[in-house]
N, C-alpha and C. Protein backbone atom coordinates (compact mmCIF):
# COMPACT_ATOMS: atom_id res chain seq x y z
N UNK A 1 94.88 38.41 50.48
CA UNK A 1 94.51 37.42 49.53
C UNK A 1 93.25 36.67 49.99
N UNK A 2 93.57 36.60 50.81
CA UNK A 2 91.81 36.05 51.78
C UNK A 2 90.60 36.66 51.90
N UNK A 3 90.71 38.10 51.70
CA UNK A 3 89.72 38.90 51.42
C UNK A 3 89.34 38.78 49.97
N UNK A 4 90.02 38.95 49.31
CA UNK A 4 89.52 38.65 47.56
C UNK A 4 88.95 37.29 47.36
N UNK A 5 89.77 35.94 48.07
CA UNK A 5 89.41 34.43 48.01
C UNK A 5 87.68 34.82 48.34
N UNK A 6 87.46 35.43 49.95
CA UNK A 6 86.28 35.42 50.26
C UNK A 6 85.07 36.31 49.88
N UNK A 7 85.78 37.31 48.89
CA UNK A 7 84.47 38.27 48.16
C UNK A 7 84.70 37.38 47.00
N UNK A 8 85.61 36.57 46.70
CA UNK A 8 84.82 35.41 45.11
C UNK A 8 84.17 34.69 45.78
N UNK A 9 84.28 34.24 46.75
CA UNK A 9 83.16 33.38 47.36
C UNK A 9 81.78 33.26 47.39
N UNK A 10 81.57 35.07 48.07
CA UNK A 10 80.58 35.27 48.43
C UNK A 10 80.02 36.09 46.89
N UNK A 11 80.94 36.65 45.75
CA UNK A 11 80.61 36.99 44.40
C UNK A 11 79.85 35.39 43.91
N UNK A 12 80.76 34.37 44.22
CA UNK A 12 80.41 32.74 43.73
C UNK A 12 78.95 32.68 44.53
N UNK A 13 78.66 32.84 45.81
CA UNK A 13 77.20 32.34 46.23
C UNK A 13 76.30 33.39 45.42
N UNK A 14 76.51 34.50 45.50
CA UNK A 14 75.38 35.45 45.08
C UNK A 14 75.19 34.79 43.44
N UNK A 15 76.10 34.94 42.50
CA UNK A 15 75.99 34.45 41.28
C UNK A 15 75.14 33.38 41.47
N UNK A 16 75.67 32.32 42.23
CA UNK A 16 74.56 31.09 42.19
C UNK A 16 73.91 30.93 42.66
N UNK A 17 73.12 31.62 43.92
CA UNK A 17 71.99 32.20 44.54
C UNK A 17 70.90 32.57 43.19
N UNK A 18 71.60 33.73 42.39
CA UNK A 18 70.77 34.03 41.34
C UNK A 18 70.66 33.04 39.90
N UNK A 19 71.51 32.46 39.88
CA UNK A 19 71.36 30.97 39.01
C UNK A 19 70.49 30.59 39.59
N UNK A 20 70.40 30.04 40.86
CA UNK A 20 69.07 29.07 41.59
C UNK A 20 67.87 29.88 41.22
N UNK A 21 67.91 31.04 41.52
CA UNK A 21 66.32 31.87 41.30
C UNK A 21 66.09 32.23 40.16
N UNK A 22 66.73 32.07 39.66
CA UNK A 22 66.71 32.25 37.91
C UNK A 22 66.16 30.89 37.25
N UNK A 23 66.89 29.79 37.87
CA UNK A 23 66.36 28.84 37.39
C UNK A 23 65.23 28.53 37.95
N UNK A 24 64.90 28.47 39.02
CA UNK A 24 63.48 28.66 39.70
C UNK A 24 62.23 29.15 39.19
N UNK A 25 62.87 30.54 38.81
CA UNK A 25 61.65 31.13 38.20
C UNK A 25 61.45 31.27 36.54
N UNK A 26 62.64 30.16 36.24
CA UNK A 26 62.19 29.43 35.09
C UNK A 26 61.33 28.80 35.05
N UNK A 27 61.40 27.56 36.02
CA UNK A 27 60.85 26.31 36.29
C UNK A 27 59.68 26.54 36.68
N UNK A 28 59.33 27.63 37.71
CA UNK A 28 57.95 28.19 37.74
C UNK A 28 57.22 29.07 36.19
N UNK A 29 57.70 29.38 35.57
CA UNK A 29 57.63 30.13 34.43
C UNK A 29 57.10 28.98 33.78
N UNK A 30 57.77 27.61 33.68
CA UNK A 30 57.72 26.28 32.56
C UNK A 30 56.43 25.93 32.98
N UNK A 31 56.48 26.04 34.80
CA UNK A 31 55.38 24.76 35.37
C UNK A 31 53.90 26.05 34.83
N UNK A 32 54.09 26.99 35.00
CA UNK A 32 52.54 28.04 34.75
C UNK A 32 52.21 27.63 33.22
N UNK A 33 53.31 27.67 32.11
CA UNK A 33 53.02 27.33 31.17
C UNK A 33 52.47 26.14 30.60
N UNK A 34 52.96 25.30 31.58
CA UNK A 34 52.24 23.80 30.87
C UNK A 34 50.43 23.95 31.91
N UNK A 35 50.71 24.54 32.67
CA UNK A 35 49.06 24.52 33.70
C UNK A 35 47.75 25.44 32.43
N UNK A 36 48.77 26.48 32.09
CA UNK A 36 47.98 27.37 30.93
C UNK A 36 47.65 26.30 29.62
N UNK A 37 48.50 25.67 29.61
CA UNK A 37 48.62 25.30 28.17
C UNK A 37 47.52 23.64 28.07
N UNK A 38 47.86 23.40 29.42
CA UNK A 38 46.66 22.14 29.45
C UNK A 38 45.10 22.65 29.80
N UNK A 39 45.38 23.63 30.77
CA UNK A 39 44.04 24.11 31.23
C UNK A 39 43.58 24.54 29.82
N UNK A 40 43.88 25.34 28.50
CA UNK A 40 43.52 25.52 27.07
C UNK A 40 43.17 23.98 26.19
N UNK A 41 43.68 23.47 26.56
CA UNK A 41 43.50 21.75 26.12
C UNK A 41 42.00 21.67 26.60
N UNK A 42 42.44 21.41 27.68
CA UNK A 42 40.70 20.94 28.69
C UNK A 42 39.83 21.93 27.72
N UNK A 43 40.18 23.07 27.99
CA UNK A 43 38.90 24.00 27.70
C UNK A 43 38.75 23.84 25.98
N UNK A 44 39.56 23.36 25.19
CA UNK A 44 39.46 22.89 23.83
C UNK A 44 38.24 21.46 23.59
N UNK A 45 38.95 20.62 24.72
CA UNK A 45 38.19 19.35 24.46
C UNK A 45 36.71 19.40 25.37
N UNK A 46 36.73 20.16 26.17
CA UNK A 46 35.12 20.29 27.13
C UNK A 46 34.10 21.28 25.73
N UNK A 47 34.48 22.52 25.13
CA UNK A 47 34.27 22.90 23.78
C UNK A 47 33.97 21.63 22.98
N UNK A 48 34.97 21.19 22.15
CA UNK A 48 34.27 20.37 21.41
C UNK A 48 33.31 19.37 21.54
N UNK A 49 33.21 18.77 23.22
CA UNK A 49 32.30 17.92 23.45
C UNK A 49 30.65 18.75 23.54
N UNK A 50 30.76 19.78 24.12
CA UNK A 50 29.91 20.24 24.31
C UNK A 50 29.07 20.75 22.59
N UNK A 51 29.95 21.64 22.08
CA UNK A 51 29.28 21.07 20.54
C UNK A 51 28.80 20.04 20.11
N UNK A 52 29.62 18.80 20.33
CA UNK A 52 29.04 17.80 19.79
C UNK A 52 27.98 17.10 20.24
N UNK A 53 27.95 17.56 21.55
CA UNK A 53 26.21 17.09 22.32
C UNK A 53 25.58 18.15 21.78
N UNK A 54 25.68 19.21 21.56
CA UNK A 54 24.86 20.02 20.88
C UNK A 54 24.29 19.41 19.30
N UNK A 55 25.06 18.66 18.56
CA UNK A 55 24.69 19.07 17.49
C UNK A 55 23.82 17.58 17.37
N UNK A 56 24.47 16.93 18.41
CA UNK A 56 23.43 15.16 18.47
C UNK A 56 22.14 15.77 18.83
N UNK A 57 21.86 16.61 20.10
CA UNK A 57 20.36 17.34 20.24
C UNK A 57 19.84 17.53 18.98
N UNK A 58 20.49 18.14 18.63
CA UNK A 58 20.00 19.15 16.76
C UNK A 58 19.17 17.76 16.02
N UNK A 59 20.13 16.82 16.01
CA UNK A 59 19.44 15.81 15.03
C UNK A 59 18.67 14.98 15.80
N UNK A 60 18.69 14.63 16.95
CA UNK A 60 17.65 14.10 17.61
C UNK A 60 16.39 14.73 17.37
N UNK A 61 16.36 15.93 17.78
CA UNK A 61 15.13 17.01 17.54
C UNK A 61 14.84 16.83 15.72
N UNK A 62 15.67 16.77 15.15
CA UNK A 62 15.64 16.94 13.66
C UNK A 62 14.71 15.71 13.09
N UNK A 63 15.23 14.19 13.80
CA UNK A 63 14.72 13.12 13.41
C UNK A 63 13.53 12.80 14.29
N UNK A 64 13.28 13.71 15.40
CA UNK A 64 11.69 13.99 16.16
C UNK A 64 10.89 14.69 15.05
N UNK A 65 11.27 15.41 14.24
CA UNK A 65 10.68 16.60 13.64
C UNK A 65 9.96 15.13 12.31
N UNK A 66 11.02 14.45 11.72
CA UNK A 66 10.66 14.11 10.41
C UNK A 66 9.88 12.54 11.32
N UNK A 67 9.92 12.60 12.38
CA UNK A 67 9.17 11.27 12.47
C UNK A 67 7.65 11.76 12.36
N UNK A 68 7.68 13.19 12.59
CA UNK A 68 6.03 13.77 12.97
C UNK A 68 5.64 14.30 12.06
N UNK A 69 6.63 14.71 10.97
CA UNK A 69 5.65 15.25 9.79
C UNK A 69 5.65 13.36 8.86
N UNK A 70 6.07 12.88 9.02
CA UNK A 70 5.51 10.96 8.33
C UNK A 70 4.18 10.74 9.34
N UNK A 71 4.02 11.51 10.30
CA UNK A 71 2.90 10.53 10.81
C UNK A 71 1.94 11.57 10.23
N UNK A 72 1.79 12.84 9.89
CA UNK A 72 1.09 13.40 9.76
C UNK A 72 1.03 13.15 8.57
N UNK A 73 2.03 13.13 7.27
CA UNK A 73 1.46 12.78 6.19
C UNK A 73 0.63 11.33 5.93
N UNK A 74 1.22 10.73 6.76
CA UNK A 74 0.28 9.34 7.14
C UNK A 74 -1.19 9.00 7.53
N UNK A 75 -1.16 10.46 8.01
CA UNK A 75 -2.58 9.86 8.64
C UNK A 75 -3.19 10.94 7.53
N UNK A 76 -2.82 12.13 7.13
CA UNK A 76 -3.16 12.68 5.85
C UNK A 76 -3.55 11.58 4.35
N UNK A 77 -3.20 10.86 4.18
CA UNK A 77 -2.98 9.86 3.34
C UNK A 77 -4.56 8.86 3.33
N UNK A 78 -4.35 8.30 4.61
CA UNK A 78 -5.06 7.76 4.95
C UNK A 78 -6.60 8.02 5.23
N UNK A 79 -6.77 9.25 5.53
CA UNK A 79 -8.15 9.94 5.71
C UNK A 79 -8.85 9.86 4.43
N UNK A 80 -8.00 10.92 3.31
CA UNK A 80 -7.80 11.05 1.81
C UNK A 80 -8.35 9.90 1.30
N UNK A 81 -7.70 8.57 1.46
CA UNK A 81 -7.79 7.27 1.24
C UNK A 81 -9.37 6.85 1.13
N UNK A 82 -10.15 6.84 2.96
CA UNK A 82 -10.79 6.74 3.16
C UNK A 82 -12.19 7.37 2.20
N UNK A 83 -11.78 9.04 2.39
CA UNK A 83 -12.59 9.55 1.86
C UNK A 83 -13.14 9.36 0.15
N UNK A 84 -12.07 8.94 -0.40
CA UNK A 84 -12.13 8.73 -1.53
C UNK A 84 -12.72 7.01 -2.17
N UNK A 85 -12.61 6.13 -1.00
CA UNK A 85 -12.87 5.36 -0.90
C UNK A 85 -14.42 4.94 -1.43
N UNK A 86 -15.48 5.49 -0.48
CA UNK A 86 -16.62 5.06 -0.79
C UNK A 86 -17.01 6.09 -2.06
N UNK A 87 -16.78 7.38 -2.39
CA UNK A 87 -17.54 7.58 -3.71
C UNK A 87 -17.29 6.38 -5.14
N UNK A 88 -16.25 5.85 -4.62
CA UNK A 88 -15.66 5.13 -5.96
C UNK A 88 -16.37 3.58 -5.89
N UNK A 89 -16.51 3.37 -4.58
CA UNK A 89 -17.17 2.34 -4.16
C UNK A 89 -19.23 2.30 -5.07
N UNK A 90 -19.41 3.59 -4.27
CA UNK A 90 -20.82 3.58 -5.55
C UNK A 90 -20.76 3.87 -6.96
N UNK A 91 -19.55 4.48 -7.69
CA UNK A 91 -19.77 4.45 -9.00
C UNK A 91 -19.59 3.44 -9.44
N UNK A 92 -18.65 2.39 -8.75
CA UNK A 92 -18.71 0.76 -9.13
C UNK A 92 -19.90 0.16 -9.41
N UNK A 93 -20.84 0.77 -8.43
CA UNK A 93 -22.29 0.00 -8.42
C UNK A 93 -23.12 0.47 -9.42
N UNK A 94 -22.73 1.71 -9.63
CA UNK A 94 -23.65 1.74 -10.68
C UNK A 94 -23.25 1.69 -12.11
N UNK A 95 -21.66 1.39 -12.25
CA UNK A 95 -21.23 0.98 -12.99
C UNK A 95 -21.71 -0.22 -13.72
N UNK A 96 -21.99 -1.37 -12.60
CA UNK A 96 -22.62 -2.49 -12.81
C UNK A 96 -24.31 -2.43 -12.97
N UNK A 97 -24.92 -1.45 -13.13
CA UNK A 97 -26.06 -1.40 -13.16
C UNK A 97 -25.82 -0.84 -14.81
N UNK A 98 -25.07 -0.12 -15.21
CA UNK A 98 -25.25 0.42 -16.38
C UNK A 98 -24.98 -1.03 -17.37
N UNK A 99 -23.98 -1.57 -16.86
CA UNK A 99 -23.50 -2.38 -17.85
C UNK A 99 -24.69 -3.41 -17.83
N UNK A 100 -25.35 -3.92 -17.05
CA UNK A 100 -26.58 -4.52 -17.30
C UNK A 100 -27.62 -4.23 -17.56
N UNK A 101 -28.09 -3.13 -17.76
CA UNK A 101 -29.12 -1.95 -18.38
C UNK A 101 -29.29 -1.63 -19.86
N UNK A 102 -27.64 -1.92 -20.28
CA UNK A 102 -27.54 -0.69 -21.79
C UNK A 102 -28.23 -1.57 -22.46
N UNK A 103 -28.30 -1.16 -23.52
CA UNK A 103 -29.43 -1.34 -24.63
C UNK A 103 -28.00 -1.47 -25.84
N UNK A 104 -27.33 -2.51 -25.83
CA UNK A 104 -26.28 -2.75 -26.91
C UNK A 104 -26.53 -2.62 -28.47
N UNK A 105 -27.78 -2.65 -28.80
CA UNK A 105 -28.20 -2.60 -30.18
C UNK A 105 -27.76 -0.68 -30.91
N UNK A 106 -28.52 -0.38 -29.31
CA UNK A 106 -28.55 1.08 -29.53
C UNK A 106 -27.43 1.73 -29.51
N UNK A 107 -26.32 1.46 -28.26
CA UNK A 107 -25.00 1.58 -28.24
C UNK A 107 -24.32 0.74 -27.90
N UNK A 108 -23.65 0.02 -29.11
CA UNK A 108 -22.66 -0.68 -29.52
C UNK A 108 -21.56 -0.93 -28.50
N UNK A 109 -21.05 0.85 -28.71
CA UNK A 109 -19.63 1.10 -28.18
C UNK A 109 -19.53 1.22 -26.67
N UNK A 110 -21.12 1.76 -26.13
CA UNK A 110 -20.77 1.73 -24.74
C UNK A 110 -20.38 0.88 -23.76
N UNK A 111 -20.43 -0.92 -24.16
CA UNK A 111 -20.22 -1.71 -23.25
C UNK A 111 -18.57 -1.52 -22.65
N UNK A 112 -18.40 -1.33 -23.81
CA UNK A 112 -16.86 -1.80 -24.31
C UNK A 112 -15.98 -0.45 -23.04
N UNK A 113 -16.71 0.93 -23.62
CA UNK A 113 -16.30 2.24 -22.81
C UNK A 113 -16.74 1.79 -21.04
N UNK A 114 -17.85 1.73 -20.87
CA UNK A 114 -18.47 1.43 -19.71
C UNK A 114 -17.75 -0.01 -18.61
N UNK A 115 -17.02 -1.14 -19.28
CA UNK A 115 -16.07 -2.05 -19.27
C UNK A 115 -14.53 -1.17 -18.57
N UNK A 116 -14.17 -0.16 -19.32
CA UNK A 116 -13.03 -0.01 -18.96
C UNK A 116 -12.87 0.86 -17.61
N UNK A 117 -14.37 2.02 -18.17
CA UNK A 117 -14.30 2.60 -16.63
C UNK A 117 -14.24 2.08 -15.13
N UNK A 118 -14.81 0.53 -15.36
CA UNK A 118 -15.06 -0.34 -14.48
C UNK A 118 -13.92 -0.78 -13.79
N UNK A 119 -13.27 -0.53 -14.97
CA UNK A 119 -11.57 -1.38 -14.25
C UNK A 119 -10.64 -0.20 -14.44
N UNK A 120 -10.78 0.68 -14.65
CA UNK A 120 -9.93 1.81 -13.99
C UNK A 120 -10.79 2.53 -12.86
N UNK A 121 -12.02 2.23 -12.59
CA UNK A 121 -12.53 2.35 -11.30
C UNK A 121 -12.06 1.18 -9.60
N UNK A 122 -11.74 0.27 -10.80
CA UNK A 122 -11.26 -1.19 -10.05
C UNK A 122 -9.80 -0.44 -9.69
N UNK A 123 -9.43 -0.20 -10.14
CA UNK A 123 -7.93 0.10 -10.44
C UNK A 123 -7.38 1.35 -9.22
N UNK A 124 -8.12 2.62 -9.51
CA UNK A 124 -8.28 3.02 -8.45
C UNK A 124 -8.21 2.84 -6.91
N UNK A 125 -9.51 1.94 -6.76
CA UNK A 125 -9.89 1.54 -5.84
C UNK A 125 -8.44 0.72 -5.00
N UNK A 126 -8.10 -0.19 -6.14
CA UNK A 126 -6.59 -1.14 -5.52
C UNK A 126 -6.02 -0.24 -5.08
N UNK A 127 -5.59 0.76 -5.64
CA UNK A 127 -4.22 1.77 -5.26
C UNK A 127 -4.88 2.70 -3.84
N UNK A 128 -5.88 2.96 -4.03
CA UNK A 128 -6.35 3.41 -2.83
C UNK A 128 -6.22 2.56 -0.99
N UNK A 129 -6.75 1.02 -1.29
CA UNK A 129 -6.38 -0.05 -0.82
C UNK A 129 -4.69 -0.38 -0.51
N UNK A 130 -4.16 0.06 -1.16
CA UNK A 130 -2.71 -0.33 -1.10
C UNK A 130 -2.42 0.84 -0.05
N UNK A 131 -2.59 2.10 -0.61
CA UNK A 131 -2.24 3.61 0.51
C UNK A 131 -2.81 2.97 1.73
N UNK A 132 -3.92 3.00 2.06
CA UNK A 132 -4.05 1.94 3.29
C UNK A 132 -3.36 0.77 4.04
N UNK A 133 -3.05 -0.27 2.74
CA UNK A 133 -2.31 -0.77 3.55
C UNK A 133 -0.64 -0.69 4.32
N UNK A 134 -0.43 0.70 3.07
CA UNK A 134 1.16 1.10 3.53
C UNK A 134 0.59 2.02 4.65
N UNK A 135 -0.59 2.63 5.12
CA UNK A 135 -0.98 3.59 6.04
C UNK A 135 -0.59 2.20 7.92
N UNK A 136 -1.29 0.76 7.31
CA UNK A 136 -0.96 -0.20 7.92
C UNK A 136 0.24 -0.71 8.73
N UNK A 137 1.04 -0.73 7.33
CA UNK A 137 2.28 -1.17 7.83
C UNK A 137 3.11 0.04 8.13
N UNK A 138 3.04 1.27 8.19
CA UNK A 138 3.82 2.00 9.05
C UNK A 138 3.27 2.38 10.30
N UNK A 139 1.86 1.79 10.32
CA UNK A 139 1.76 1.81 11.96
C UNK A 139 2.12 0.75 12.62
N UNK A 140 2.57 -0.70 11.84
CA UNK A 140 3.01 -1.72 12.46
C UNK A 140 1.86 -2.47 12.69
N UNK A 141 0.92 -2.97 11.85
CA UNK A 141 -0.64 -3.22 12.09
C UNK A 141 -0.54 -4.44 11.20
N UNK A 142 0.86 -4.36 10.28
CA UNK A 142 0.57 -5.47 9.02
C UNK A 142 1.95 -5.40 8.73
N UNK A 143 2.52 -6.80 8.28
CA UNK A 143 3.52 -7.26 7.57
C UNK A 143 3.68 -7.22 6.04
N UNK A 144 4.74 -6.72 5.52
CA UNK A 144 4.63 -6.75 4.12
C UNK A 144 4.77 -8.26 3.53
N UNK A 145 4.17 -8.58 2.97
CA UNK A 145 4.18 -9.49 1.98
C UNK A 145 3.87 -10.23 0.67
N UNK A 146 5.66 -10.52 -0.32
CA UNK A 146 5.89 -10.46 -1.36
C UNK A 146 5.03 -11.40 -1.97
N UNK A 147 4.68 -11.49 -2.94
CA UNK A 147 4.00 -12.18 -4.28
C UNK A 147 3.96 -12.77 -5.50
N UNK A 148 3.70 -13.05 -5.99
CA UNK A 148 4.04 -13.28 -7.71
C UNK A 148 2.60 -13.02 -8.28
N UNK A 149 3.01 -12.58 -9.11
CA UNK A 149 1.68 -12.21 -10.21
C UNK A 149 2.06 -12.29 -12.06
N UNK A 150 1.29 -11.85 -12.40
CA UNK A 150 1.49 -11.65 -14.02
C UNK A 150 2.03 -10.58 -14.31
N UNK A 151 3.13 -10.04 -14.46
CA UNK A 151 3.54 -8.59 -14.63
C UNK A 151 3.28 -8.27 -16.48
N UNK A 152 3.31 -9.47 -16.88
CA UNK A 152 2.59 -9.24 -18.66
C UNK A 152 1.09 -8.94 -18.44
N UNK A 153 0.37 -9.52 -17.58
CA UNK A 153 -1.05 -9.13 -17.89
C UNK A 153 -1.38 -7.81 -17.01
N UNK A 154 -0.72 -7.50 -16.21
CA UNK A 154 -0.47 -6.42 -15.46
C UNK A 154 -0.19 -5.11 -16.09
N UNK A 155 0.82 -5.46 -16.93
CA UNK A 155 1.07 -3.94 -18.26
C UNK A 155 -0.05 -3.82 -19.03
N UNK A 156 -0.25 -5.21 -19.60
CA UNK A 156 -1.37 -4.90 -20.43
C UNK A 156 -2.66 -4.37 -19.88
N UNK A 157 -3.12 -4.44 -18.65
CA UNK A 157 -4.04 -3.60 -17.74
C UNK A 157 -3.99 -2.40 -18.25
N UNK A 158 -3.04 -1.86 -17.71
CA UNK A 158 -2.82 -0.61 -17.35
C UNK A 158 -2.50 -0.10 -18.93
N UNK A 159 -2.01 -0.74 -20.30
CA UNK A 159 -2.29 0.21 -21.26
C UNK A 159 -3.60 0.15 -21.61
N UNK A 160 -4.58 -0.63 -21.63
CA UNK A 160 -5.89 -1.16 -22.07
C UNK A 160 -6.80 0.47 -21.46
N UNK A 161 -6.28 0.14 -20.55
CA UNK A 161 -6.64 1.67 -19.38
C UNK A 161 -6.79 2.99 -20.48
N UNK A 162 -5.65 2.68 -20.62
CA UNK A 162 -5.39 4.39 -21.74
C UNK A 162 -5.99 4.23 -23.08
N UNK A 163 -6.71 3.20 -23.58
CA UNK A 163 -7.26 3.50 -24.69
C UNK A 163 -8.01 4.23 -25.28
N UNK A 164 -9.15 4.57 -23.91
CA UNK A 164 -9.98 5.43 -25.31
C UNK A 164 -9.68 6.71 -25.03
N UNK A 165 -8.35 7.77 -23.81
CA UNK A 165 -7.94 8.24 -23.90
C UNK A 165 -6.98 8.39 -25.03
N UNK A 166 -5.98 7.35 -25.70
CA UNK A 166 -5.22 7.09 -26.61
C UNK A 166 -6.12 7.32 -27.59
N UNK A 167 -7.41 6.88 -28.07
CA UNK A 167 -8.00 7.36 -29.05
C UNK A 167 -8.88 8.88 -29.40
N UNK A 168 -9.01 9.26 -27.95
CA UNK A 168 -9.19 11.00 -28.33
C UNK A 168 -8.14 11.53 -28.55
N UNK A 169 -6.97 11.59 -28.32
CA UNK A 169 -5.54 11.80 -28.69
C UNK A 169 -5.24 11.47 -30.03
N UNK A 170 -5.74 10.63 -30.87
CA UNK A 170 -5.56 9.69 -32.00
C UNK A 170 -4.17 9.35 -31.90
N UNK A 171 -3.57 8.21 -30.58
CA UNK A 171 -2.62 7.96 -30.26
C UNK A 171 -2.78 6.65 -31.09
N UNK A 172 -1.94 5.69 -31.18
CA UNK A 172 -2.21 4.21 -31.49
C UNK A 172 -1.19 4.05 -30.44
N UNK A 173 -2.03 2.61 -29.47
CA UNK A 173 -1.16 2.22 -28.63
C UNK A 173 -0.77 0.80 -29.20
N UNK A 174 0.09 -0.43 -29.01
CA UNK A 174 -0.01 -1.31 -29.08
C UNK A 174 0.99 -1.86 -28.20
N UNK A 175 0.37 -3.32 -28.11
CA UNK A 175 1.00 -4.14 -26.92
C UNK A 175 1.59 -5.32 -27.21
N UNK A 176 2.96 -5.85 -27.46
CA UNK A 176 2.78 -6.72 -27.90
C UNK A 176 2.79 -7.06 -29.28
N UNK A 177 2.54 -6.16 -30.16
CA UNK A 177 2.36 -6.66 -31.44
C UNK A 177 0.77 -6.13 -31.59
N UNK A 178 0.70 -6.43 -30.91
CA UNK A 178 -1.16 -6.09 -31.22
C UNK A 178 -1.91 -4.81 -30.79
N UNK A 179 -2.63 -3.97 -31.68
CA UNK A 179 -3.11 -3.24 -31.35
C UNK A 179 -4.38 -3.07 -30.23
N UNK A 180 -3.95 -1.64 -29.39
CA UNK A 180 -5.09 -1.70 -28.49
C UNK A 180 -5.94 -0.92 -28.36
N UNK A 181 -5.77 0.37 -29.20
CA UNK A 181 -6.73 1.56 -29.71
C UNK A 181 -7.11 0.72 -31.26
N UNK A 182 -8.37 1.88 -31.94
CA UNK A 182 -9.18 1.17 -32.98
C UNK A 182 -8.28 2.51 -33.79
């Protein structure tokens, strides 16, 4: 009976010998799995960071890119500006030479035509002046600053402008109530 007591015994250690290594090489089995399973984490979140410094480069470079084509259209602008500047500058002058020259008896109508070119030559010229000064203030050379003006006599400018275009058109413009083509 002591021989059977002591082969359950030693049946009892081996069984739980292999319980222990069984569970062991569970527990090693669990511990590899969580080392795999975080080391995939890491390598998930080092991935996404690394994209995402990638894609901040992208737009850094992107918003390098659009700061240099504004300076180039800027200084494009501005040349343009320039250049256009002084021809308009002498047709002014001789704008004013015509209008003190004409012979009104002879032509009536030209003061009136010769008048408007003057101020859509004027007109010009402002907007040209203005591209400059926005050429200004995006180099940081000048402060913007707001105004008040006539925005009624201001429209009416600018249709007065289109008249004797409006009248090769045989447009009728009017402003107001009042007509500004004949």
């Amino acid at each position: 009976f002591e021989s059977e007591k002591k082969e359950s015994e030693i049946a009892l250690l081996h069984a739980n010998a292999e319980l222990q290594s069984a569970i062991l090489k569970r527990q090693k089995t669990s511990k590899n799995l969580i080392a795999i399973g975080s080391a995939f984490v890491i390598l998930l979140i080092l991935t996404a960071f690394q994209r995402y410094h990638q894609q901040h480069k992208i737009k850094l470079i992107e918003a390098e890119k659009i700061k240099e084509l504004d300076r180039v259209k800027t200084n494009f602008f501005t040349n343009i500006s320039h250049e256009f500047r002084t021809p308009l500058t002498l047709i002014a002058g001789s704008l004013d030479k015509l209008i003190k020259n004409i012979n009104l008896e002879k032509y009536p109508f030209a003061q009136q035509e010769i008048l408007i070119m003057k101020i859509n030559n004027k007109r010009i010229l402002h907007l040209i002046n203005q591209l400059l000064d926005l050429s200004k203030l995006d180099a940081g050379k000048e402060k913007l600053r707001a105004s008040k003006g006539d925005l009624v006599g201001f429209v009416k400018r600018l249709f007065t402008s289109f008249a004797s275009y409006a009248d090769q058109k045989e447009i009728r413009l009017t402003f107001n109530g009042a007509s500004i083509t004949s």
